[in-house]
PDB file of N, CA and C in Angstrom:
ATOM      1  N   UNK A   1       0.822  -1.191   0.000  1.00  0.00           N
ATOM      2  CA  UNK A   1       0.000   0.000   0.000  1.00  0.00           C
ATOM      3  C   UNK A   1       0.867   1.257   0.000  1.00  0.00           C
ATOM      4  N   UNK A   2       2.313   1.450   0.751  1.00  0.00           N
ATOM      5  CA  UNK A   2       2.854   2.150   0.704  1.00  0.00           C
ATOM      6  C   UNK A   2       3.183   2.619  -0.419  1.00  0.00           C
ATOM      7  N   UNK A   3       3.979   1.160  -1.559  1.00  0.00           N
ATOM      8  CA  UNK A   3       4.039   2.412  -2.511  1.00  0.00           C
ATOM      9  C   UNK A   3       3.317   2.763  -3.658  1.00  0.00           C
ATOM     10  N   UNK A   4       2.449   2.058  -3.455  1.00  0.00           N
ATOM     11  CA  UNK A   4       0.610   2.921  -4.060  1.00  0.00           C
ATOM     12  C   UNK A   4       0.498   3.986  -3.696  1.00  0.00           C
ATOM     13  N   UNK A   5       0.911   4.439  -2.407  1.00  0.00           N
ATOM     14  CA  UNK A   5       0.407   5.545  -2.180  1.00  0.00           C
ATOM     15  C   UNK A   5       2.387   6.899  -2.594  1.00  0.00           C
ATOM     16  N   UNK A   6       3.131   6.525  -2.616  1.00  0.00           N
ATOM     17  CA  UNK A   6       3.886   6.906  -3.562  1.00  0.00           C
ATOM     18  C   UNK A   6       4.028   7.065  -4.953  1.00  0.00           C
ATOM     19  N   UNK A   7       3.293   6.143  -5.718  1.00  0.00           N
ATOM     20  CA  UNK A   7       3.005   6.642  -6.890  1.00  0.00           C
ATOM     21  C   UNK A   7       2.142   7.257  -7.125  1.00  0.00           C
ATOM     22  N   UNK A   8       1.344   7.876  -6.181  1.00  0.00           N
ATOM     23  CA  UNK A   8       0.003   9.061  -6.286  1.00  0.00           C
ATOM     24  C   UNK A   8       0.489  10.324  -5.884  1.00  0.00           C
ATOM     25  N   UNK A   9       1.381  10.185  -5.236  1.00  0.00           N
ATOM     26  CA  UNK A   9       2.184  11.416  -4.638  1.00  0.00           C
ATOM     27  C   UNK A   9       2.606  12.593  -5.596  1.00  0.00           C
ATOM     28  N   UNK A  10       2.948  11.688  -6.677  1.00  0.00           N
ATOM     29  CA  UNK A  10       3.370  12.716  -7.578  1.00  0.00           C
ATOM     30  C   UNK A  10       4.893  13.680  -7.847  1.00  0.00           C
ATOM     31  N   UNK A  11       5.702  13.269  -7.060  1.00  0.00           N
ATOM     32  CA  UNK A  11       6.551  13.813  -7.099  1.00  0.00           C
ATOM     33  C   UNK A  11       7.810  13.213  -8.471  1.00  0.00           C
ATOM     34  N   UNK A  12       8.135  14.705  -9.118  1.00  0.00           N
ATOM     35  CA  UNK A  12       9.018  14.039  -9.975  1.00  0.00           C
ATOM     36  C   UNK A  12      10.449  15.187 -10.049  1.00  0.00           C
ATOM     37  N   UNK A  13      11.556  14.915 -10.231  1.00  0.00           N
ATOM     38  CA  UNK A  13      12.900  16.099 -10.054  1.00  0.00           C
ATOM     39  C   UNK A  13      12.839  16.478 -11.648  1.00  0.00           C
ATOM     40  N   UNK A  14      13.636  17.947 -11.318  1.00  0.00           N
ATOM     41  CA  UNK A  14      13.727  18.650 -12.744  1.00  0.00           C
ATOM     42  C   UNK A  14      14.140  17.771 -13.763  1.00  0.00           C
ATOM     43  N   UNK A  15      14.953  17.064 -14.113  1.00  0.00           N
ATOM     44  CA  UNK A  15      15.259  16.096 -15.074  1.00  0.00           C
ATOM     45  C   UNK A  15      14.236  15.353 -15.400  1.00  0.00           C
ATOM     46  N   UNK A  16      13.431  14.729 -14.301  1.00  0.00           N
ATOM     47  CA  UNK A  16      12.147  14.353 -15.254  1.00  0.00           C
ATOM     48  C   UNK A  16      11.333  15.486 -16.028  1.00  0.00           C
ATOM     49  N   UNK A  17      11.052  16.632 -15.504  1.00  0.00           N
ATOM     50  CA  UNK A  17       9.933  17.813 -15.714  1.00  0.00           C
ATOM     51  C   UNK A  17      10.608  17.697 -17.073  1.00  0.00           C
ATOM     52  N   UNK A  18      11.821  18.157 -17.074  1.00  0.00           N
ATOM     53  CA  UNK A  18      12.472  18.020 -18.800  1.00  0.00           C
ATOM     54  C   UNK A  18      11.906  17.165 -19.561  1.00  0.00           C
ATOM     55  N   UNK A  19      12.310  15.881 -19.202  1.00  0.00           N
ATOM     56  CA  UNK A  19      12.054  14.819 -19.973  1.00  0.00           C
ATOM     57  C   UNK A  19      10.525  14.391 -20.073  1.00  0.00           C
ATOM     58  N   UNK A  20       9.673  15.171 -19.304  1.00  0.00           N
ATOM     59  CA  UNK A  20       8.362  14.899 -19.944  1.00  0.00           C
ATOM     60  C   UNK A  20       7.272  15.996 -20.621  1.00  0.00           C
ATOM     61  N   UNK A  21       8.326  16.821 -20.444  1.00  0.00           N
ATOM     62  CA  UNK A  21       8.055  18.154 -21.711  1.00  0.00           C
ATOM     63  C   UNK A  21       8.687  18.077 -23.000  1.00  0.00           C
ATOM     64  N   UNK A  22       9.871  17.200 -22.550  1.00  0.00           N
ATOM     65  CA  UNK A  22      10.240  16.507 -24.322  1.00  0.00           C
ATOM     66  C   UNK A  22       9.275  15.877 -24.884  1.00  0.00           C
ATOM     67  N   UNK A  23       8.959  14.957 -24.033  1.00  0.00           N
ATOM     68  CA  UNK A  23       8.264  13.980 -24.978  1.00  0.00           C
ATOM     69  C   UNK A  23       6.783  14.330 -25.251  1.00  0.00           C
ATOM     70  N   UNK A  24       6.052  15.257 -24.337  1.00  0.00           N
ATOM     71  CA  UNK A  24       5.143  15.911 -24.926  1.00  0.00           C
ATOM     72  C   UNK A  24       4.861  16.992 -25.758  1.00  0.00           C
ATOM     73  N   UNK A  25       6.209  17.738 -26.164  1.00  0.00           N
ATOM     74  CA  UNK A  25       6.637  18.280 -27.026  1.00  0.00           C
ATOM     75  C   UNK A  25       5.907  17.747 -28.442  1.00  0.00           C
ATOM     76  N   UNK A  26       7.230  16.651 -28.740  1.00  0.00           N
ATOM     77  CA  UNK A  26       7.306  15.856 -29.332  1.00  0.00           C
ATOM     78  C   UNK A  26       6.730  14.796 -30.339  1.00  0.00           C
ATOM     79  N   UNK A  27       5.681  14.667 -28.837  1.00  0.00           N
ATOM     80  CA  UNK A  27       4.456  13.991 -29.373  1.00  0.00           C
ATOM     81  C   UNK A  27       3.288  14.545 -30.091  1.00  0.00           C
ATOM     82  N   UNK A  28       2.811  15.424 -29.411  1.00  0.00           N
ATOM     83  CA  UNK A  28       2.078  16.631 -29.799  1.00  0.00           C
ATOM     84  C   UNK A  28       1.943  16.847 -31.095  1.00  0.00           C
ATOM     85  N   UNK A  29       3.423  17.029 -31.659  1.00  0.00           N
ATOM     86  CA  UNK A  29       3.464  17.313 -33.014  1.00  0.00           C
ATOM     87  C   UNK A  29       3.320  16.541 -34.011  1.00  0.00           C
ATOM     88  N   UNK A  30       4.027  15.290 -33.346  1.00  0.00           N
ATOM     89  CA  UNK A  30       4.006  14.239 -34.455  1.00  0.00           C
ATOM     90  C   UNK A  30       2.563  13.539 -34.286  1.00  0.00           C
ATOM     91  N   UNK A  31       1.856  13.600 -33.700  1.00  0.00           N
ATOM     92  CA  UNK A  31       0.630  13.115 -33.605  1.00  0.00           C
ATOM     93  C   UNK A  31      -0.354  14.120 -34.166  1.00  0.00           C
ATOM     94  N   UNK A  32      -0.353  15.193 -34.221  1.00  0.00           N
ATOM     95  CA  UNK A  32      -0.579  16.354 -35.340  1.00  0.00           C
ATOM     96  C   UNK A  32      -0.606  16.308 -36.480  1.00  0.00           C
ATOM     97  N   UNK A  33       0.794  16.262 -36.705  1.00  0.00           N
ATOM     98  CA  UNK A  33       0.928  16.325 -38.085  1.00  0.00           C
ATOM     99  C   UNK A  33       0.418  14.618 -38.747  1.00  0.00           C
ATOM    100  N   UNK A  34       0.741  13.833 -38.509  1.00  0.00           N
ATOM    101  CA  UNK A  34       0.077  12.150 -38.254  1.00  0.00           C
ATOM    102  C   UNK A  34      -1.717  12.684 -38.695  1.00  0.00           C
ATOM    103  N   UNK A  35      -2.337  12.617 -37.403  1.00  0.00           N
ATOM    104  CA  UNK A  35      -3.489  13.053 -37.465  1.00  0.00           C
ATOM    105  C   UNK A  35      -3.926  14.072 -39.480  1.00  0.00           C
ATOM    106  N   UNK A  36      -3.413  15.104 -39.510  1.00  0.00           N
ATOM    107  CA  UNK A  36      -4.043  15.860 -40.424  1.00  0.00           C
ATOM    108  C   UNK A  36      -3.678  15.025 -41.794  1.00  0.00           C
ATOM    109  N   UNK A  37      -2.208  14.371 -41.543  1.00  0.00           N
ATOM    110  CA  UNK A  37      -1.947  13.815 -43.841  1.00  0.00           C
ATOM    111  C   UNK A  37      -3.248  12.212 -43.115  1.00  0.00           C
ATOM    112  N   UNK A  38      -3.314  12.071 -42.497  1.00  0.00           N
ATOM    113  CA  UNK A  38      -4.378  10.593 -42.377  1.00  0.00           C
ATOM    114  C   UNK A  38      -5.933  11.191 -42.607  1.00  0.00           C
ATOM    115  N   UNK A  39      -6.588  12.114 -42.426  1.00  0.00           N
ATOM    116  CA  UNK A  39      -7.357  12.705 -42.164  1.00  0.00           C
ATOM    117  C   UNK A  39      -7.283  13.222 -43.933  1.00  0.00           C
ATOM    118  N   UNK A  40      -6.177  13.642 -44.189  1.00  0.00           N
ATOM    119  CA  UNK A  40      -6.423  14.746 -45.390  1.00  0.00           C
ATOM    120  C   UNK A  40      -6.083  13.301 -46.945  1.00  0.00           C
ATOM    121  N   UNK A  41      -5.632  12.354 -46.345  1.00  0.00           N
ATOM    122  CA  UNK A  41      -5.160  11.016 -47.318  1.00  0.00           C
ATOM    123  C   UNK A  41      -7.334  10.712 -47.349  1.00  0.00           C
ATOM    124  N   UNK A  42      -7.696  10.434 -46.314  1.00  0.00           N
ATOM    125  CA  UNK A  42      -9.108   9.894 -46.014  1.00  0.00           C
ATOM    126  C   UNK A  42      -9.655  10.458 -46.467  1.00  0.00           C
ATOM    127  N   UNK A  43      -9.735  12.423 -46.588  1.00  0.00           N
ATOM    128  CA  UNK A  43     -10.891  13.019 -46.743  1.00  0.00           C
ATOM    129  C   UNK A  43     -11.910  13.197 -45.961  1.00  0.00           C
ATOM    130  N   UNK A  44     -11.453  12.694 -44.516  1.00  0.00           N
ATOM    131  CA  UNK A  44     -12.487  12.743 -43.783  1.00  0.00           C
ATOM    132  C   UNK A  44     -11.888  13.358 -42.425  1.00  0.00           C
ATOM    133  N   UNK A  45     -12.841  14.687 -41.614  1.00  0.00           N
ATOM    134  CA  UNK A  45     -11.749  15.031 -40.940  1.00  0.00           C
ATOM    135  C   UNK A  45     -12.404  13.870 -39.538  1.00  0.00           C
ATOM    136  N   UNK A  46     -13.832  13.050 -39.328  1.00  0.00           N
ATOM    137  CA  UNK A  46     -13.424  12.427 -38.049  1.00  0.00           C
ATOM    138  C   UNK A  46     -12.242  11.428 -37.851  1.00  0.00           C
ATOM    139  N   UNK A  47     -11.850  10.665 -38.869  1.00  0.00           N
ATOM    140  CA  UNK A  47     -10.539  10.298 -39.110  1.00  0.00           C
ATOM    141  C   UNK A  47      -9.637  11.117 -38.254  1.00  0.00           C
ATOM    142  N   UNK A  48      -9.432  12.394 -39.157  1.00  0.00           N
ATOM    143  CA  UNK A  48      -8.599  13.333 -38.632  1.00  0.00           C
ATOM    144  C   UNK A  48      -8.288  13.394 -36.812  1.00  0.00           C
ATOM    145  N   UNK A  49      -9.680  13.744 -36.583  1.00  0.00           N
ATOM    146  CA  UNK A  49      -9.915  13.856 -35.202  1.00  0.00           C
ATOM    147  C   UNK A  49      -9.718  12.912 -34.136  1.00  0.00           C
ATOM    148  N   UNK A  50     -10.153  11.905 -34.784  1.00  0.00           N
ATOM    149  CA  UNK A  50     -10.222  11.021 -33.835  1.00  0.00           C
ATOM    150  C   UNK A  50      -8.723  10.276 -33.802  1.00  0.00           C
ATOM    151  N   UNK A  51      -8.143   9.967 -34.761  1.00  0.00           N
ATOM    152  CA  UNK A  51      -6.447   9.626 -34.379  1.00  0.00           C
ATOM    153  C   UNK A  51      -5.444  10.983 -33.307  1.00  0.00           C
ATOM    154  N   UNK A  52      -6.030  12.487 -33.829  1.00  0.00           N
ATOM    155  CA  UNK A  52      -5.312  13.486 -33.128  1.00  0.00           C
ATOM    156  C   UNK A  52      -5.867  12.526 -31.206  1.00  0.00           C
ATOM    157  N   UNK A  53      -7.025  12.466 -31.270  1.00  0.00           N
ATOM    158  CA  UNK A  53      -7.394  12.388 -30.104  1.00  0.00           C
ATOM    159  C   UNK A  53      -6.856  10.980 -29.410  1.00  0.00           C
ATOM    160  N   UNK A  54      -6.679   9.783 -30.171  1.00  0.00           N
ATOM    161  CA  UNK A  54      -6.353   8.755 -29.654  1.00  0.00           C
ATOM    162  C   UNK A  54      -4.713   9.207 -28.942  1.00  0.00           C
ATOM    163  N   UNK A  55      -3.852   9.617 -29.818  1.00  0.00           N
ATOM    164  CA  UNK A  55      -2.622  10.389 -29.801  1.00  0.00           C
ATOM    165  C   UNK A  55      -2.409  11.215 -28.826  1.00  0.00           C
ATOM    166  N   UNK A  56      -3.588  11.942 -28.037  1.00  0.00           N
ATOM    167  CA  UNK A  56      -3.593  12.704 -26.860  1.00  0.00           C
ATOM    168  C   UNK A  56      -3.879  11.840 -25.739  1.00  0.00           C
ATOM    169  N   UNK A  57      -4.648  11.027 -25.983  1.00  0.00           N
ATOM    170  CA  UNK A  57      -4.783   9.892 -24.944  1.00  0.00           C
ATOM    171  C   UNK A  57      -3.515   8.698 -24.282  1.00  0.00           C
ATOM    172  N   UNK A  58      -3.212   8.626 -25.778  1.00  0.00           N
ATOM    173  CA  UNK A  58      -2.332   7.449 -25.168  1.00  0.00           C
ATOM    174  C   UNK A  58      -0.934   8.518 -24.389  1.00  0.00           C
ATOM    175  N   UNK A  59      -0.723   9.891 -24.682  1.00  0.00           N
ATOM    176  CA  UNK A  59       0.086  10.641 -24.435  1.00  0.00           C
ATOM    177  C   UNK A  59       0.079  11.085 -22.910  1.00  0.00           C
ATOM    178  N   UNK A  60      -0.902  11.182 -22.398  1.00  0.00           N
ATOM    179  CA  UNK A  60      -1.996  11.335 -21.415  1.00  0.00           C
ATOM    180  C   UNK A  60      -1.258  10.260 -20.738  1.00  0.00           C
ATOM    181  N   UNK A  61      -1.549   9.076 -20.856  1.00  0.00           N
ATOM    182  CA  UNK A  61      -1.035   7.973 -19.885  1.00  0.00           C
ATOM    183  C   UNK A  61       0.587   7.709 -19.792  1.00  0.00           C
ATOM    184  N   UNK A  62       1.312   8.396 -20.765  1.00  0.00           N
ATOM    185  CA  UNK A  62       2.391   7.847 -20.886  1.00  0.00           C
ATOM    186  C   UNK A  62       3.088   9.260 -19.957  1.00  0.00           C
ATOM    187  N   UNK A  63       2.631  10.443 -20.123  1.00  0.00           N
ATOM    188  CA  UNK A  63       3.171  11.486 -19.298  1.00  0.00           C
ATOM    189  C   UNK A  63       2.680  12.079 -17.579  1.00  0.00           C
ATOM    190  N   UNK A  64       1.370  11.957 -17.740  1.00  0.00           N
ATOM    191  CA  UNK A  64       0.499  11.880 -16.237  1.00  0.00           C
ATOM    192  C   UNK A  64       0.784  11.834 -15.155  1.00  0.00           C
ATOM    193  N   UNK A  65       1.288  10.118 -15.338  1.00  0.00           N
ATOM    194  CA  UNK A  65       1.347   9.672 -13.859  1.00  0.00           C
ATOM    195  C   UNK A  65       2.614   9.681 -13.684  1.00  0.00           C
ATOM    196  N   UNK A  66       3.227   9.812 -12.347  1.00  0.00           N
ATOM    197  CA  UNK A  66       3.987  10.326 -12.483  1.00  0.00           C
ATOM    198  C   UNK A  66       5.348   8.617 -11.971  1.00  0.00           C
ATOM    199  N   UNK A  67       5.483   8.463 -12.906  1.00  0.00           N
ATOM    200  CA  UNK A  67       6.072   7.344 -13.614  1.00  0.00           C
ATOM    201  C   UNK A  67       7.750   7.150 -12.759  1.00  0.00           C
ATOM    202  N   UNK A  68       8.132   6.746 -11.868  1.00  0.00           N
ATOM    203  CA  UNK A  68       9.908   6.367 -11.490  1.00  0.00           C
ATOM    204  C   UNK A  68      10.979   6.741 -12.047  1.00  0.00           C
ATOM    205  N   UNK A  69      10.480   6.950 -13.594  1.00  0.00           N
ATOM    206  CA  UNK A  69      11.714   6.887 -14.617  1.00  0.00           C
ATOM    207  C   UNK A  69      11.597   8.631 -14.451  1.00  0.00           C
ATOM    208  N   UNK A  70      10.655   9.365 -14.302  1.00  0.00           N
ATOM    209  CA  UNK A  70      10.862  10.758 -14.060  1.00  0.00           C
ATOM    210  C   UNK A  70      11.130  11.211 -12.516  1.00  0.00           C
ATOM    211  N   UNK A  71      11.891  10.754 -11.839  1.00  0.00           N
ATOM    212  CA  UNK A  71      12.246  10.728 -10.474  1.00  0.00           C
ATOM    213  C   UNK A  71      13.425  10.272 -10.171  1.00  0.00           C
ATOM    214  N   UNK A  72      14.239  10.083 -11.293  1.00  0.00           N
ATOM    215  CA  UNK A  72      15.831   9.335 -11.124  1.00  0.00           C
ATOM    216  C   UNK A  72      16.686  10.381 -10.368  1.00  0.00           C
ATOM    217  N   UNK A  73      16.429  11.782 -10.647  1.00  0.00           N
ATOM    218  CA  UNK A  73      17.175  12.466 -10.056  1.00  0.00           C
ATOM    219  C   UNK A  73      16.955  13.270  -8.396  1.00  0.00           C
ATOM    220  N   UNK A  74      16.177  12.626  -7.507  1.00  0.00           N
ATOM    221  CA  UNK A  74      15.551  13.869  -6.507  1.00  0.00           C
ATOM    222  C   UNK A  74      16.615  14.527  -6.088  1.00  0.00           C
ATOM    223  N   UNK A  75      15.567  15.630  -5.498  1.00  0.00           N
ATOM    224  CA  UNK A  75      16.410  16.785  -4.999  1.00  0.00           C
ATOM    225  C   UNK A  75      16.997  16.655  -3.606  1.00  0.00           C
ATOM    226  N   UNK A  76      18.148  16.781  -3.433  1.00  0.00           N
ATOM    227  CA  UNK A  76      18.290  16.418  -2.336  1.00  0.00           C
ATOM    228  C   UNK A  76      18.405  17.926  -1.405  1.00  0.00           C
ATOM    229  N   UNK A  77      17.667  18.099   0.171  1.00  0.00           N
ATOM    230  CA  UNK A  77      17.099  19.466   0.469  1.00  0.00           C
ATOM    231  C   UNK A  77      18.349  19.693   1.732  1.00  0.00           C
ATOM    232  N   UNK A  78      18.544  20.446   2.146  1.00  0.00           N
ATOM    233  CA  UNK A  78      19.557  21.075   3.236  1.00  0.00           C
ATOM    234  C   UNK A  78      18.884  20.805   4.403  1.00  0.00           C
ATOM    235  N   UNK A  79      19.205  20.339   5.325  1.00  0.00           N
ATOM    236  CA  UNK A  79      18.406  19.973   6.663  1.00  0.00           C
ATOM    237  C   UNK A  79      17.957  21.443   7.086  1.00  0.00           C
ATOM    238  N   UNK A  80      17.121  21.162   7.738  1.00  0.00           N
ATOM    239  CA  UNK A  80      16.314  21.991   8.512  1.00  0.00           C
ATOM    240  C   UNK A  80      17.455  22.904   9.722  1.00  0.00           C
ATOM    241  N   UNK A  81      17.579  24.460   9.664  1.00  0.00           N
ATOM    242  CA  UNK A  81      18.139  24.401  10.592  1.00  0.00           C
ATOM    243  C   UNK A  81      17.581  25.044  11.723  1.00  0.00           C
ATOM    244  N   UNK A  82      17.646  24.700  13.262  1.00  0.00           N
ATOM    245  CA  UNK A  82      16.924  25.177  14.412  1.00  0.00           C
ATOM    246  C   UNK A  82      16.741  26.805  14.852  1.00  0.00           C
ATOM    247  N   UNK A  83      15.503  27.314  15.015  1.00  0.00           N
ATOM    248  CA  UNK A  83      15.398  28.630  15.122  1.00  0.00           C
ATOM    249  C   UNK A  83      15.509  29.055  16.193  1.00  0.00           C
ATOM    250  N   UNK A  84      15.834  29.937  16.499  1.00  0.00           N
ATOM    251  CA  UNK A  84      16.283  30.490  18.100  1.00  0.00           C
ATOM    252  C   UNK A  84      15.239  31.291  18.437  1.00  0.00           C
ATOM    253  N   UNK A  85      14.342  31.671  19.483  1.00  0.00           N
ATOM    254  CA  UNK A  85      13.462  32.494  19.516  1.00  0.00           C
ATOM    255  C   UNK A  85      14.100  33.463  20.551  1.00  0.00           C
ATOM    256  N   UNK A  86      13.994  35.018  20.018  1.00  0.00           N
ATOM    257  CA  UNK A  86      15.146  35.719  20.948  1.00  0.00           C
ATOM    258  C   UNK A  86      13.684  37.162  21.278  1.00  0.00           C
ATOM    259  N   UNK A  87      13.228  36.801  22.413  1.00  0.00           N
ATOM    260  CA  UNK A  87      11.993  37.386  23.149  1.00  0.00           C
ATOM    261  C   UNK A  87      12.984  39.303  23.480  1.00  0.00           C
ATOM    262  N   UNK A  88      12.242  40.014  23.429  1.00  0.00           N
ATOM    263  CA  UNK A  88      12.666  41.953  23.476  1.00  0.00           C
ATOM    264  C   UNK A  88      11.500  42.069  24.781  1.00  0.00           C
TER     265      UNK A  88
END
């Protein structure tokens, strides 16, 4: 259960944030451009639409959650340091 509840957490380090703005970059486009010559080969734009949309979906699952392989790098944080309370 624990790490169920770590993979909901969501946490991912800048090297992932990169790497899943690449690939949604990436995808985006090529599933775009994909989508419109299939659509414009068909003549039909639900064709069109509906591959752009499958293409957002499966993109959807592959970038979302927030996946291990975008977490290779965490951040590692400076300990906490103790505050002095100095009363006037």
């Amino acid at each position: 259960m624990s790490s169920f509840r770590d993979l909901l957490e969501g946490k991912i380090d800048f090297h992932g944030q990169k790497k899943a703005d690449d690939i949604v970059r990436i995808a985006l486009v090529s599933g775009t451009i994909l989508s419109f010559v299939l659509g414009f080969a068909l003549q039909s734009l639900r064709v069109s639409m509906g591959a752009f949309a499958l293409s957002t979906v499966a993109l959807a699952l592959v970038v979302l959650p927030p996946w291990p392989v975008y977490n290779q790098h965490p951040v590692k944080w400076q300990p906490a340091q103790p505050t002095t309370s100095k009363s006037k």
